[in-house]
C-alpha atoms as a PDB file:
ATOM      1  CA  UNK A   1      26.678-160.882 -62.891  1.00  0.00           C
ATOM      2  CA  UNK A   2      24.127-160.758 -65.354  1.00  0.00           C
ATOM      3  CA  UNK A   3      24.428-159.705 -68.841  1.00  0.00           C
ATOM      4  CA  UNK A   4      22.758-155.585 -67.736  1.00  0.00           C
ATOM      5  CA  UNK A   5      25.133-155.154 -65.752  1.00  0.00           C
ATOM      6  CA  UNK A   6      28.203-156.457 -67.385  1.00  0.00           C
ATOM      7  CA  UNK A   7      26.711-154.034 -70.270  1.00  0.00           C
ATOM      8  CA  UNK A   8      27.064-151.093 -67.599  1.00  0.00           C
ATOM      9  CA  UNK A   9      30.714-151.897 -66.484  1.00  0.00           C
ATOM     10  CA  UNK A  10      32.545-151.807 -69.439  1.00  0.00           C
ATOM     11  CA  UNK A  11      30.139-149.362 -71.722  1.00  0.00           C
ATOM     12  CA  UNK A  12      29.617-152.606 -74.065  1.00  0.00           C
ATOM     13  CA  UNK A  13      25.731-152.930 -75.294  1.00  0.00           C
ATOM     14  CA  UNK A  14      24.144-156.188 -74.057  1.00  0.00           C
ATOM     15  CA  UNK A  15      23.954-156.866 -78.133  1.00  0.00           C
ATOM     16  CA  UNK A  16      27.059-156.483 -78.450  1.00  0.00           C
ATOM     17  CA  UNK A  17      27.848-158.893 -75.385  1.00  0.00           C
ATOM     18  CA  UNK A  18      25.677-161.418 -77.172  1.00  0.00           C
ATOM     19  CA  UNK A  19      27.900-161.077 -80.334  1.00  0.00           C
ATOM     20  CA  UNK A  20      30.876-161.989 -78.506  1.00  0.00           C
ATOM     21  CA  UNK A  21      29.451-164.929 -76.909  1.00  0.00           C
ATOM     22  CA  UNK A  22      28.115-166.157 -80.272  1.00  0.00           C
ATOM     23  CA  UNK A  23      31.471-165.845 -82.027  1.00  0.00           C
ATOM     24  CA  UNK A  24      33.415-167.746 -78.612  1.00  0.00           C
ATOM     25  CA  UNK A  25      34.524-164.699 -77.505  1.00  0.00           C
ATOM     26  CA  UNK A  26      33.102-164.329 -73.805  1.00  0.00           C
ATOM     27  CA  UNK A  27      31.526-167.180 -72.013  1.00  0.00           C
ATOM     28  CA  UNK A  28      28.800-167.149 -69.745  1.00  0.00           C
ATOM     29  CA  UNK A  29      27.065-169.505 -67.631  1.00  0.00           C
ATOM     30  CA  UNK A  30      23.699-170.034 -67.357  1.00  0.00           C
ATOM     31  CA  UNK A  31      21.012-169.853 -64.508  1.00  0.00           C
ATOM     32  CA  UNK A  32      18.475-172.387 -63.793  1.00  0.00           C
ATOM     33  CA  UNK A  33      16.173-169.745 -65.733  1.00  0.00           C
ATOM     34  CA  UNK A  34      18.039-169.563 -68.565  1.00  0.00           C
ATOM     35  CA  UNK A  35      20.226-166.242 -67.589  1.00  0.00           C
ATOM     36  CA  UNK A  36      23.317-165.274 -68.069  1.00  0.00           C
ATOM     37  CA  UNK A  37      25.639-165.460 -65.783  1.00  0.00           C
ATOM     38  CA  UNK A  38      29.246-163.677 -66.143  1.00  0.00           C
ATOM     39  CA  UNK A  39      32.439-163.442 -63.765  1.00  0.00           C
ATOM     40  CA  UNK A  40      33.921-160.764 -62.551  1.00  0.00           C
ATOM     41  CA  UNK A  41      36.881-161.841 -65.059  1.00  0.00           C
ATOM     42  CA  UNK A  42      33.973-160.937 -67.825  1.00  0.00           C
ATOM     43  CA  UNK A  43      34.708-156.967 -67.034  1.00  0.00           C
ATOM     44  CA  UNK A  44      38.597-157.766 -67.964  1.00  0.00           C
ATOM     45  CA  UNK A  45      37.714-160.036 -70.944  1.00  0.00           C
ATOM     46  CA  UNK A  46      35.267-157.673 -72.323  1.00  0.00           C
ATOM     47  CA  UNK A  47      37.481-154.749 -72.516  1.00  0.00           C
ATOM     48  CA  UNK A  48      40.247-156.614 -73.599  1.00  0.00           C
ATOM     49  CA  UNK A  49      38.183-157.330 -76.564  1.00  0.00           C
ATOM     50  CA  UNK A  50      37.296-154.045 -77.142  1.00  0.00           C
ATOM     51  CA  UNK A  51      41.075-153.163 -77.139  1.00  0.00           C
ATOM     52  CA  UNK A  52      42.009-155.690 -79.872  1.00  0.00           C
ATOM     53  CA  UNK A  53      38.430-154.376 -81.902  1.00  0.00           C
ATOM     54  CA  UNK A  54      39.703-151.076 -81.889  1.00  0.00           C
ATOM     55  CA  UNK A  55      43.368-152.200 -83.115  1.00  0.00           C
ATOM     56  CA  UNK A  56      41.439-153.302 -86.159  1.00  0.00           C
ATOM     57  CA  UNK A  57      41.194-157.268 -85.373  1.00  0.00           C
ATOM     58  CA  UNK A  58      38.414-158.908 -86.743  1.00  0.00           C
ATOM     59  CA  UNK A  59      36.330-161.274 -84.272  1.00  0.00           C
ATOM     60  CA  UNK A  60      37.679-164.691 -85.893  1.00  0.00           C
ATOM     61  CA  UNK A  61      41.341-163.294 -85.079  1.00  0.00           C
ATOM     62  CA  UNK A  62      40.574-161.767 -81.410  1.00  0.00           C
ATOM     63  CA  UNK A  63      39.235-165.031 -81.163  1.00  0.00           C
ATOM     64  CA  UNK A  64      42.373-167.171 -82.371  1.00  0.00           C
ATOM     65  CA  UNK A  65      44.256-164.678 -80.026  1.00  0.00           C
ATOM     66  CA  UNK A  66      42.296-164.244 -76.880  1.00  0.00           C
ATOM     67  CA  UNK A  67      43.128-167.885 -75.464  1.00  0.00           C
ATOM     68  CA  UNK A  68      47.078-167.442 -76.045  1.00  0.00           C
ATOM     69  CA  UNK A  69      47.075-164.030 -74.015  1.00  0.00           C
ATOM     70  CA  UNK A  70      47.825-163.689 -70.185  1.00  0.00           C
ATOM     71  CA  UNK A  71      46.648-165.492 -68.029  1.00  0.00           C
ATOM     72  CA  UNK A  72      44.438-164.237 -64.952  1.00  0.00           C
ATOM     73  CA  UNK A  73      47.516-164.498 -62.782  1.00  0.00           C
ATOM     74  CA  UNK A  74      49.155-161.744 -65.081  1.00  0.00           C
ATOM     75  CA  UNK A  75      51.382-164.381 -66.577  1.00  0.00           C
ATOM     76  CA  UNK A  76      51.993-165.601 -69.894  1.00  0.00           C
ATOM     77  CA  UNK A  77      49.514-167.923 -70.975  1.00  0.00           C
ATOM     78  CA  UNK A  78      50.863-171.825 -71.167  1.00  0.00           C
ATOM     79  CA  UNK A  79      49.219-171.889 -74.641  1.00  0.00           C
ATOM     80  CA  UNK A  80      51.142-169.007 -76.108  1.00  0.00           C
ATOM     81  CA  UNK A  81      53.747-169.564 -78.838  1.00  0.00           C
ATOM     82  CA  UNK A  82      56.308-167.914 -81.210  1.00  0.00           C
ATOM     83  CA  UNK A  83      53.444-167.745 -83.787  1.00  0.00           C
ATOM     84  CA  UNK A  84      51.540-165.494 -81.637  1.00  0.00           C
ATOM     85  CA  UNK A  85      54.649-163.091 -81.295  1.00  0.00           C
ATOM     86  CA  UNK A  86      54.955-162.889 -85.265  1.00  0.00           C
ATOM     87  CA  UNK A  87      50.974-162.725 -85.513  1.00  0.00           C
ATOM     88  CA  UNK A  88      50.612-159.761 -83.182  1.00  0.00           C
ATOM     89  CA  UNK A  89      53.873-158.004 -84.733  1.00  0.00           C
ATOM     90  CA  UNK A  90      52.558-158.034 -88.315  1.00  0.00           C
ATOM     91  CA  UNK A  91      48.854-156.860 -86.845  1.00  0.00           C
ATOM     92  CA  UNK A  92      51.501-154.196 -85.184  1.00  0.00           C
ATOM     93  CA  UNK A  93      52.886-153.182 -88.261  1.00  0.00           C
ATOM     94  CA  UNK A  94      49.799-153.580 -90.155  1.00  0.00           C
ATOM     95  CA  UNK A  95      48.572-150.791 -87.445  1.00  0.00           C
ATOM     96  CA  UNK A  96      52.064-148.814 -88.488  1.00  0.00           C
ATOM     97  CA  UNK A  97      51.169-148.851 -91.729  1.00  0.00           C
ATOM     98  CA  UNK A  98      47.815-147.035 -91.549  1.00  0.00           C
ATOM     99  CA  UNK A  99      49.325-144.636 -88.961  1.00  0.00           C
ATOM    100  CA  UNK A 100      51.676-143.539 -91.644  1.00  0.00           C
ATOM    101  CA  UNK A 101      49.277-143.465 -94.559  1.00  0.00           C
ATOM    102  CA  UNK A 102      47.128-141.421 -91.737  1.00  0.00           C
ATOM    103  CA  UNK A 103      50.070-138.859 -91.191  1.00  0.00           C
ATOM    104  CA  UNK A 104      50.878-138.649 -95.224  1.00  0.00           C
ATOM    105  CA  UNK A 105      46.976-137.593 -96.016  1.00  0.00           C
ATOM    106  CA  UNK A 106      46.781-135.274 -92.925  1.00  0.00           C
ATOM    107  CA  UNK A 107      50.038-133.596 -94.319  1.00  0.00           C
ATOM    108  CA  UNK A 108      48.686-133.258 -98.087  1.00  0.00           C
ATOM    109  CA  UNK A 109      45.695-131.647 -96.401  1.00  0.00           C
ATOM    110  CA  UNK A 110      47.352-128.832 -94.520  1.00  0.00           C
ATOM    111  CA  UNK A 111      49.333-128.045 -97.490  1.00  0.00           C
ATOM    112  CA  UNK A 112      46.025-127.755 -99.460  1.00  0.00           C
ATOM    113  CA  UNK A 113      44.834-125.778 -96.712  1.00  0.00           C
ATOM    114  CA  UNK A 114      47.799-123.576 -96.511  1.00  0.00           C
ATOM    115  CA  UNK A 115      47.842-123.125 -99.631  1.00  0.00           C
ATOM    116  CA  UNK A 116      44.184-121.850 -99.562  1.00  0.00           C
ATOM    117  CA  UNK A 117      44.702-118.894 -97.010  1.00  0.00           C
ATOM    118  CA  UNK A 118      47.457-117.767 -99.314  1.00  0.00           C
ATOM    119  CA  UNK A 119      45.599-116.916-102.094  1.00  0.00           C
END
């Protein structure tokens, strides 16, 4: 599929698509015209990536992680290691951590807030 419509099936802007290619995140092949090409497997990628973007990974980790994920059979990937268990736990807790901070400010503002209707 070409790079438009790989854009429309996963919400992802064609720039964007471009980025991930450039940083060996999402390979495409090219056409005798110079087009890119994508799999269907590009859909699954692509949001994938988008999943570990909005878990906070930076591209340079999604990319040291992407390759040790599941493989397209649903399986674990033959590449995968220990490391990649204690890597994705601390990003995990790392994740945690902000939650909690998250929770702590929201709860400092509604006693500010409560506190403001009282008087």
């Amino acid at each position: 599929m070409r790079i438009g419509e790989l854009a429309r099936r996963t919400g992802v802007s064609e720039r964007s698509l471009r980025y991930y290619e450039a940083q060996g995140l999402l390979r495409a092949e090219r056409t005798p015209g110079g087009h890119r090409d994508y799999s269907e497997a590009a859909v699954d990628r692509v949001v994938r990536i988008q999943e570990l973007f909005a878990a906070g990974l930076h591209s340079s980790r999604i990319a040291q992680l992407l390759p040790c994920m599941r493989d397209t059979d649903g399986g674990p990937s033959a590449i995968a290691t220990p490391r990649l268990v204690e890597d994705l736990t601390a990003e995990r807790d790392r994740i945690d951590g902000m939650i909690a901070d998250l929770v702590r400010s929201r709860d400092t503002l509604d006693e500010v807030i409560e506190a403001a209707r009282e008087s």
